[in-house]
Protein backbone atom coordinates (compact mmCIF):
# COMPACT_ATOMS: atom_id res chain seq x y z
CA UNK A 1 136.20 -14.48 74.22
CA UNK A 2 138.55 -11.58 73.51
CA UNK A 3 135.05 -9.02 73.58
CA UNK A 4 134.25 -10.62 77.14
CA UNK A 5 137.70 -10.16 78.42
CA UNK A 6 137.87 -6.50 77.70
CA UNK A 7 134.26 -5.90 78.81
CA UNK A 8 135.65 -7.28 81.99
CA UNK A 9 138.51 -5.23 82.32
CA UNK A 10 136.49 -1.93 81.51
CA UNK A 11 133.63 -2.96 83.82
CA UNK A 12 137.28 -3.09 86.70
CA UNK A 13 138.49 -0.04 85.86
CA UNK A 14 134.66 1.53 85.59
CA UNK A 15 134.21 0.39 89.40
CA UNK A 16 138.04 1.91 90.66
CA UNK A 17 136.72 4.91 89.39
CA UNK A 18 133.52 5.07 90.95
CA UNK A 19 135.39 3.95 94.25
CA UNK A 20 137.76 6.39 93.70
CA UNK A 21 135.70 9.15 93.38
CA UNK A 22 133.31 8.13 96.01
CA UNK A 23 136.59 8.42 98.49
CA UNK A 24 137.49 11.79 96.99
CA UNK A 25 134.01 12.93 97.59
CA UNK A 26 133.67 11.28 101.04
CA UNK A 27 137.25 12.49 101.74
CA UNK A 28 136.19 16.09 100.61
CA UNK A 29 132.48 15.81 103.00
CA UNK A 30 134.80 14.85 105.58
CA UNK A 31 137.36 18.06 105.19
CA UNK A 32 134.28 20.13 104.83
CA UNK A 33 132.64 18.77 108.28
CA UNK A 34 136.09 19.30 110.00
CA UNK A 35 136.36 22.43 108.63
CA UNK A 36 133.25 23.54 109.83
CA UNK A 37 133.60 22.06 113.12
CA UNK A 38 136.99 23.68 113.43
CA UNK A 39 135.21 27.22 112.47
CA UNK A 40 132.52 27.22 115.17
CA UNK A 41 135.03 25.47 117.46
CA UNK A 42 137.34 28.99 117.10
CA UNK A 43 134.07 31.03 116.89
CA UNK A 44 133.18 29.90 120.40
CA UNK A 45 136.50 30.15 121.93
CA UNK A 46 136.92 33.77 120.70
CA UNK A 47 133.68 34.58 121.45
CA UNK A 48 133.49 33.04 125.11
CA UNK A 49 137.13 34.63 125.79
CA UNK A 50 136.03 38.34 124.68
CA UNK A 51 132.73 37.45 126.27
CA UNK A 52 134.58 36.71 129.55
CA UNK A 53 137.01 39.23 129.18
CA UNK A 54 134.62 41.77 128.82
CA UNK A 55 132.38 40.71 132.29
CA UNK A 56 136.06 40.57 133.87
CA UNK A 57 137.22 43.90 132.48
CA UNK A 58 133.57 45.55 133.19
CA UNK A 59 133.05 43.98 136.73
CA UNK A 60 137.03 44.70 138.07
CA UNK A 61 136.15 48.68 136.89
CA UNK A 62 132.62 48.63 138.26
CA UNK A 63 134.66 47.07 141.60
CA UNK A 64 136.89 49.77 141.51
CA UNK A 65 134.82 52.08 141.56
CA UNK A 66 132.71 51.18 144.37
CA UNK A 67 135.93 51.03 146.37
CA UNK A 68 136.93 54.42 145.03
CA UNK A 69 133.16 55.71 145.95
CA UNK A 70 133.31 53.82 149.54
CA UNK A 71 136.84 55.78 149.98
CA UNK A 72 135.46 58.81 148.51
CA UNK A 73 132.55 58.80 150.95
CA UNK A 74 134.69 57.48 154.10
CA UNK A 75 137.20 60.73 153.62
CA UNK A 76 134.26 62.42 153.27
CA UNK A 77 131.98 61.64 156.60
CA UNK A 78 135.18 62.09 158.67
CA UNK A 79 135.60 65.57 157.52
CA UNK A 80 132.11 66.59 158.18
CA UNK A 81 132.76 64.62 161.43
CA UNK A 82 135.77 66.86 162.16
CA UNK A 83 133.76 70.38 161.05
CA UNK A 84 130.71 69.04 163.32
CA UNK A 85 133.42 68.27 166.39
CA UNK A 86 135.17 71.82 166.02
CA UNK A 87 132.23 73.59 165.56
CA UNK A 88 131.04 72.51 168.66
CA UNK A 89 133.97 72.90 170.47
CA UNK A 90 133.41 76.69 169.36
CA UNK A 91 130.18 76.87 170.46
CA UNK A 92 130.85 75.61 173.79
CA UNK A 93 133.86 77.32 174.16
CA UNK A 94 133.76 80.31 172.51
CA UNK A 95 135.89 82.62 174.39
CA UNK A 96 138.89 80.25 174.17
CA UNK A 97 138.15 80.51 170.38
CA UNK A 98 138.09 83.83 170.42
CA UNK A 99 141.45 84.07 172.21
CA UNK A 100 142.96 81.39 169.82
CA UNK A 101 142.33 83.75 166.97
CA UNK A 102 143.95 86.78 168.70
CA UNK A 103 146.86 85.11 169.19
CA UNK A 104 147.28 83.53 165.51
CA UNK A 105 146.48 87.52 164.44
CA UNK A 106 149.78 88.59 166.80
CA UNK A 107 151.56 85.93 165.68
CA UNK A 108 151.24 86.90 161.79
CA UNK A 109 151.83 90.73 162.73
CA UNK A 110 155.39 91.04 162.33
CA UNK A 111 154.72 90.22 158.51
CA UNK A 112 151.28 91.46 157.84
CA UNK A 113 151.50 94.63 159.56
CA UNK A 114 152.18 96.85 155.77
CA UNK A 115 150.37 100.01 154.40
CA UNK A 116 148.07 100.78 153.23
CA UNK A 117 145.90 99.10 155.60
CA UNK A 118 145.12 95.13 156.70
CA UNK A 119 142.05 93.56 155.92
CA UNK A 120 140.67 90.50 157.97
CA UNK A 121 137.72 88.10 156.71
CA UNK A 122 135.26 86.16 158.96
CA UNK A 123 132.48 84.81 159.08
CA UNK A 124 129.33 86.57 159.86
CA UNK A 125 128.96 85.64 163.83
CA UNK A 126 132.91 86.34 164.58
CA UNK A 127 132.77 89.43 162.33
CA UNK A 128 130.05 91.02 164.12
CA UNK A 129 131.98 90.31 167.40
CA UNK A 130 134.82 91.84 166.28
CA UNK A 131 133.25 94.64 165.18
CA UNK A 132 132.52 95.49 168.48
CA UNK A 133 134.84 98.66 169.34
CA UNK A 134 136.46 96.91 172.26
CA UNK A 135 136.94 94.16 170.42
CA UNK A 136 138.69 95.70 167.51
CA UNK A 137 140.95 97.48 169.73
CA UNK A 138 142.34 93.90 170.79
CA UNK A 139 143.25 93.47 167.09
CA UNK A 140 144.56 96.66 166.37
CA UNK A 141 147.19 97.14 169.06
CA UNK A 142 149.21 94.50 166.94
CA UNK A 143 149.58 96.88 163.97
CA UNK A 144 150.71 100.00 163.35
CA UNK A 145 148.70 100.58 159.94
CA UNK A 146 145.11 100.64 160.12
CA UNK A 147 142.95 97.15 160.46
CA UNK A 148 139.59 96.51 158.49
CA UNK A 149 137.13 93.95 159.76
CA UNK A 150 134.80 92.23 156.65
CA UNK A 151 133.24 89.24 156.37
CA UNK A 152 133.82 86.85 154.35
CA UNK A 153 131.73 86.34 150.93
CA UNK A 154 131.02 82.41 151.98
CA UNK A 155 130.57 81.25 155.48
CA UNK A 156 132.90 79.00 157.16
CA UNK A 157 132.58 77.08 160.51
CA UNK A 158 136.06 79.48 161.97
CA UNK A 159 139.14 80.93 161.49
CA UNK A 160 139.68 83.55 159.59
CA UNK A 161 142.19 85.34 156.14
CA UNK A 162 143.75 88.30 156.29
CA UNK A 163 145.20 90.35 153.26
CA UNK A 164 147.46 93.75 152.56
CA UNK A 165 145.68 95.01 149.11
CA UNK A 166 148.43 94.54 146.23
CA UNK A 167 150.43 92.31 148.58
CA UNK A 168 150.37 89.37 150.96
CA UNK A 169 148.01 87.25 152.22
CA UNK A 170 147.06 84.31 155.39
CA UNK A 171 144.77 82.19 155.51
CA UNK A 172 143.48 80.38 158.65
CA UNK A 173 139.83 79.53 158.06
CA UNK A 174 139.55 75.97 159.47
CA UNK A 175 137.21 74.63 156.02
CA UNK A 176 139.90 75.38 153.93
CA UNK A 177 142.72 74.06 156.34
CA UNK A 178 140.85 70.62 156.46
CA UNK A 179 140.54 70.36 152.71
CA UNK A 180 144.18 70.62 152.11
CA UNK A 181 144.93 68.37 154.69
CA UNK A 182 142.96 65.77 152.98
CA UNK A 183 146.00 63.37 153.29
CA UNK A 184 145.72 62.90 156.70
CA UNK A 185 142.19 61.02 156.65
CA UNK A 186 143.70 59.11 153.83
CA UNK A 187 145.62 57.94 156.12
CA UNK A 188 143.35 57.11 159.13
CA UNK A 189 141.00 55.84 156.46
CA UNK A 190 144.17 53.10 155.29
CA UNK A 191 144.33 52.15 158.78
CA UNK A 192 140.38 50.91 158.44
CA UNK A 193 140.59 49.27 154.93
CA UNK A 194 144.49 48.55 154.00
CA UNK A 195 145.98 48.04 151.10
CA UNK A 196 146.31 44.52 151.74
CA UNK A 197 142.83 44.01 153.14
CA UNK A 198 141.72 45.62 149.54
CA UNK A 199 143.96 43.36 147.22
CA UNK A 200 143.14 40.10 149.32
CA UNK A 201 139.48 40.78 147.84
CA UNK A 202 140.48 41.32 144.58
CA UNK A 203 142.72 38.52 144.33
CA UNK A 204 139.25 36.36 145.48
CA UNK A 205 137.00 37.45 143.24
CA UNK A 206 139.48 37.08 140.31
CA UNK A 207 139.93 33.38 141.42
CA UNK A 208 136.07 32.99 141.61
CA UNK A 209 136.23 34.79 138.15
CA UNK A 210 138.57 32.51 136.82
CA UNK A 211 136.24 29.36 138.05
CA UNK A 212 133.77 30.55 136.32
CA UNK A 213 135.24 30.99 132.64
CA UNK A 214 136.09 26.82 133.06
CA UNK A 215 132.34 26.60 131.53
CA UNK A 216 133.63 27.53 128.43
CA UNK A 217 135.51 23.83 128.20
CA UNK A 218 131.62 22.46 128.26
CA UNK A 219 131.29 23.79 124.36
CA UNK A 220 134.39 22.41 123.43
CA UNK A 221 133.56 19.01 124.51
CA UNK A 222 130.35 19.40 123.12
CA UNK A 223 131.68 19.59 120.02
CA UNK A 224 134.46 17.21 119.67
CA UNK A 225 131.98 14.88 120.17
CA UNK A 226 130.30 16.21 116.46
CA UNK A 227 134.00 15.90 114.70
């Protein structure tokens, strides 16, 4: 009876044993399969946030740029608008150009007029007019030093520089004046495509962005449902 008895009780403790370790076992599966899920939960997350971040990052730069391009080109077509408009203004009225340049050369005289001699650049179709006797007697009855007449080592639609070797200089050629003057079709160009107008769009397609990285939330789901 006393051999029974304590069979018994060994075969009881035996079985807590087993049970016991089966729940440490199925309480360690379990920590591994959370684990796990918890892993590839994070590896997602991060990976469909630097995913998104990137396309956000990359498609706000590439939309930049193709705003700074469209600018770019606008400033661009309205100053070959402007050279196209005043170089046929010239054409058509060329003495009034002509006389426009004689009195900008008077005008700059009273500073410019200094030894040895002054030296005046145009381009090819105004320098071979003023090299025309006559017409470089309409130039030099402004100075007392001697005048040269050159033209100019690139061509230019009008205007023209004038220089005392070692010393001063003007310059009047209409390219150059346009160029630094670049501000004012910014300007004109802002009046087209504001500010506003520009940040309105942005502020869209960030929102549409934004819409779009909610599909991220389908993974997540998809795997709470494996926890």
């Amino acid at each position: 009876m006393y051999l029974v008895e304590k069979a018994q009780k060994e075969i009881k403790e035996l079985n807590q044993k087993v049970l016991f370790q089966k729940a440490e076992i199925k309480k360690k599966h379990n920590k591994d399969v959370s684990d796990s899920s918890i892993e590839i939960k994070k590896y997602f997350e991060d990976y469909d946030t630097q995913f998104f971040n990137h396309c956000l990052t990359s498609t706000f730069i590439s939309f930049n740029d193709k705003l700074l391009n469209i600018k770019h080109k606008f400033i661009d077509d309205l100053k070959k608008e402007a050279f196209l408009k005043i170089k046929d203004h010239i054409d058509k009225h060329y003495n009034n150009y002509v006389e426009y340049l004689l009195q900008n050369i008077e005008s700059i005289s009273r500073f410019m007029d200094k030894p040895p001699s002054i030296t005046f650049n145009f381009n090819p179709k105004d320098c071979s007019f003023f090299k025309e006797p006559s017409n470089v007697k309409k130039i030099q009855k402004h100075f007392k030093n001697p005048i040269r007449i050159k033209e100019n080592n690139y061509d230019f639609i009008g205007g023209f520089s004038a220089e005392v070797e070692g010393g001063i200089s003007y310059n009047m050629i209409f390219d150059d004046i346009i160029d630094k003057n670049t501000p004012i079709f910014e300007i004109e160009l802002s009046k087209i495509i504001s500010d506003i107008k520009i940040n309105k769009i942005k502020r869209e397609f960030e929102e549409f962005i934004e819409e779009k990285k909610m599909g991220i939330h389908l993974i997540e789901d998809y795997l709470k449902k494996y926890e």
